[in-house]
C-alpha atoms as a PDB file:
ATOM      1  CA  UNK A   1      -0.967   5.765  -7.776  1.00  0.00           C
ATOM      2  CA  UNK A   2       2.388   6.470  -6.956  1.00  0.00           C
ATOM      3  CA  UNK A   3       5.306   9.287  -5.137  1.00  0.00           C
ATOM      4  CA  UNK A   4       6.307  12.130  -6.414  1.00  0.00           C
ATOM      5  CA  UNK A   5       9.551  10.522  -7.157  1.00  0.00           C
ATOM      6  CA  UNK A   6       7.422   8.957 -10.674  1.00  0.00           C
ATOM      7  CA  UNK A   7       6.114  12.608 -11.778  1.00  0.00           C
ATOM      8  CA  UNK A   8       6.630  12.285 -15.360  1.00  0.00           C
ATOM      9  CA  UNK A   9       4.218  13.517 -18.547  1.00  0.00           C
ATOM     10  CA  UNK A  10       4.894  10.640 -20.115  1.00  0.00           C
ATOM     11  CA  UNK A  11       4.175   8.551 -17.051  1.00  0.00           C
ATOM     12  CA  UNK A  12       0.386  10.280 -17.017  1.00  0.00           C
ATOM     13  CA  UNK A  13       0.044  10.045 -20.649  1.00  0.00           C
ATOM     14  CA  UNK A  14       0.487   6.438 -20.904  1.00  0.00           C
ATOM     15  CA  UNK A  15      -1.868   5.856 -17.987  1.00  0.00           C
ATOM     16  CA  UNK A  16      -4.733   7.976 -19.337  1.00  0.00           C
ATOM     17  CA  UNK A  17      -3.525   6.081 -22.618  1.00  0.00           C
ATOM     18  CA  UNK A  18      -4.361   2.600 -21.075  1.00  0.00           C
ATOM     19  CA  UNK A  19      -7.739   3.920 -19.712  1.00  0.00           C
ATOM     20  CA  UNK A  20      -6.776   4.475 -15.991  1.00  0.00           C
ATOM     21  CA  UNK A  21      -6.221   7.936 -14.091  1.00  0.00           C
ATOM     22  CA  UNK A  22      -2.801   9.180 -12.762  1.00  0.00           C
ATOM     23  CA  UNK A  23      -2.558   9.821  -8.522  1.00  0.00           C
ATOM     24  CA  UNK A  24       0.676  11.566  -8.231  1.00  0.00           C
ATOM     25  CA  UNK A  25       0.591  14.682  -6.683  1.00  0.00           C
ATOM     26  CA  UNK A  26       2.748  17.130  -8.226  1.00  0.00           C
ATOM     27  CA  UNK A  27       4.264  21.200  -7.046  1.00  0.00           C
ATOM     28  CA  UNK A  28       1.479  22.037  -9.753  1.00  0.00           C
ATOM     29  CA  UNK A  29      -1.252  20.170  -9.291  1.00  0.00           C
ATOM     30  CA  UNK A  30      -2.337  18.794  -6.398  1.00  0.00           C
ATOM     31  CA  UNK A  31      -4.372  15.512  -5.970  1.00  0.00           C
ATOM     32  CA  UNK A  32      -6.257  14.045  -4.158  1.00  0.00           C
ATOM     33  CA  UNK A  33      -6.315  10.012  -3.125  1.00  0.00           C
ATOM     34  CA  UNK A  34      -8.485   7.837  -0.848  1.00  0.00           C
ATOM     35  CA  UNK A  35      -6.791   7.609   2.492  1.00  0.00           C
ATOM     36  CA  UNK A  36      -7.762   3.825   2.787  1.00  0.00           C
ATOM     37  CA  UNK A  37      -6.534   3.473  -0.992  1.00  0.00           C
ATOM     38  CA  UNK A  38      -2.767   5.618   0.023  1.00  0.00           C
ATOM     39  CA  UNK A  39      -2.576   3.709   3.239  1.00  0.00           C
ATOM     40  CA  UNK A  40      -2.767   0.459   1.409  1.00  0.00           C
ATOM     41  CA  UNK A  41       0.336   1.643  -1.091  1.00  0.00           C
ATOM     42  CA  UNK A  42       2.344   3.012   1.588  1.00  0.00           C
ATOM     43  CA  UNK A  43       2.004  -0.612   2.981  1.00  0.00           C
ATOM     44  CA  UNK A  44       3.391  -2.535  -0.007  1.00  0.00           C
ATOM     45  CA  UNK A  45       6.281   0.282  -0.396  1.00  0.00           C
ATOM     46  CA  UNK A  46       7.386  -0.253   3.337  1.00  0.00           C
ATOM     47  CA  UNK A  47       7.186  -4.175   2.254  1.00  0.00           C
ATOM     48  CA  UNK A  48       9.222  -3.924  -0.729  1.00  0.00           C
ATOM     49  CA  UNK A  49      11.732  -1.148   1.132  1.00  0.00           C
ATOM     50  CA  UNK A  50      12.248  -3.771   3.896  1.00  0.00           C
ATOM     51  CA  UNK A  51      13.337  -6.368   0.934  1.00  0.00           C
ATOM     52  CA  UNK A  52      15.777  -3.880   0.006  1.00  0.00           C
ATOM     53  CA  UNK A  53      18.060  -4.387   3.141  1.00  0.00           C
ATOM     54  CA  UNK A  54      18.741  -8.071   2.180  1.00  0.00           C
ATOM     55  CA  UNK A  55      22.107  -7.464   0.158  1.00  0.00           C
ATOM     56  CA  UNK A  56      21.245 -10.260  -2.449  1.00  0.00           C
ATOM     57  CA  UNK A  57      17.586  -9.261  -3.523  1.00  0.00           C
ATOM     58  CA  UNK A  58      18.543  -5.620  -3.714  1.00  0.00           C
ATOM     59  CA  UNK A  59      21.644  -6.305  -6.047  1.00  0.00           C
ATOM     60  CA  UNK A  60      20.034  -9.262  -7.488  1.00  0.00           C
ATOM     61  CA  UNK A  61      22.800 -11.369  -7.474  1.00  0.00           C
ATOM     62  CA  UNK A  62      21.309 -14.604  -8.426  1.00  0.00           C
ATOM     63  CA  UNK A  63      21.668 -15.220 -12.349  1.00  0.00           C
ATOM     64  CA  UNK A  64      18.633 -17.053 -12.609  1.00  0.00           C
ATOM     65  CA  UNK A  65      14.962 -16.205 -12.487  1.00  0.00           C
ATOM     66  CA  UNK A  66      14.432 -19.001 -10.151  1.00  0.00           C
ATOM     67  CA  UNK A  67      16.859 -18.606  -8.004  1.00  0.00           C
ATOM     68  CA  UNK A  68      15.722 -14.735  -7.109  1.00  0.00           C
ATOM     69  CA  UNK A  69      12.448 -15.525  -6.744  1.00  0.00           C
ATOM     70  CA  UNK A  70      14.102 -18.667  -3.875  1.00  0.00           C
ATOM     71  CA  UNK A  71      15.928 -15.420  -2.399  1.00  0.00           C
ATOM     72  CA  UNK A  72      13.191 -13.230  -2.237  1.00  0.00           C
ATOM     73  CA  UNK A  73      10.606 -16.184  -0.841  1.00  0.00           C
ATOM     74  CA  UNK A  74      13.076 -16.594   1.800  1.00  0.00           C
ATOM     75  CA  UNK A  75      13.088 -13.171   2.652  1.00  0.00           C
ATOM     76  CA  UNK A  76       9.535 -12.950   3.229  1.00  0.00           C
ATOM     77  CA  UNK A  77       9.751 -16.439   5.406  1.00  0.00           C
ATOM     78  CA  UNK A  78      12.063 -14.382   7.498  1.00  0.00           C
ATOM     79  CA  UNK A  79      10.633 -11.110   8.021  1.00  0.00           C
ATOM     80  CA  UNK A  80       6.974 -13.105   8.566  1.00  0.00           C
ATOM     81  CA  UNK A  81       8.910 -15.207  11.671  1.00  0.00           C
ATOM     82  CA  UNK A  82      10.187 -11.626  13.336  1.00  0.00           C
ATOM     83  CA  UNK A  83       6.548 -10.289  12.961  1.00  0.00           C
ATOM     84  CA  UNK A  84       5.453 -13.340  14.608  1.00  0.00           C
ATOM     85  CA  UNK A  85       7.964 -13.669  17.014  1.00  0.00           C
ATOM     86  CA  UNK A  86       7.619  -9.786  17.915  1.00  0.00           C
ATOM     87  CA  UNK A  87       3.981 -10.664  18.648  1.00  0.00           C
ATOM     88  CA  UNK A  88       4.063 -13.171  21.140  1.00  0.00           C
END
């Protein structure tokens, strides 16, 4: 399932290639997608979005594998300590 920002043929194609079936609403053809299922993806998008504002993960300025993955652990640590904090 994904935005309208990944309607592509080819992106269907290889989908329906692999056995699966494409969710991406398009101008043409419209369709439709569990709300419980959409809510869940719109939940991991706002995750990975709010990754994007730490400068380092969203250039990926680390040269090693390791060392992004450090970054991006980090960010997590952080963002989970402001939800938590927020709470309380």
């Amino acid at each position: 399932m994904a935005d309208r920002g990944r309607d592509a043929r080819a992106i269907l194609e290889l989908i329906a290639a692999r056995g699966g079936r494409g969710h991406i609403p398009t101008q043409h053809v419209p369709r439709t997608v569990d709300p419980a299922t959409n809510r869940r993806r719109k939940l991991v998008e706002r995750f990975f979005a709010k990754l994007e504002h730490f400068r380092k993960i969203a250039t990926r300025h680390e040269k090693t594998t390791r060392s992004q993955l450090a970054a991006v652990l980090i960010a997590c640590s952080r963002h989970w300590m402001w939800d938590c904090e927020s709470a309380s």
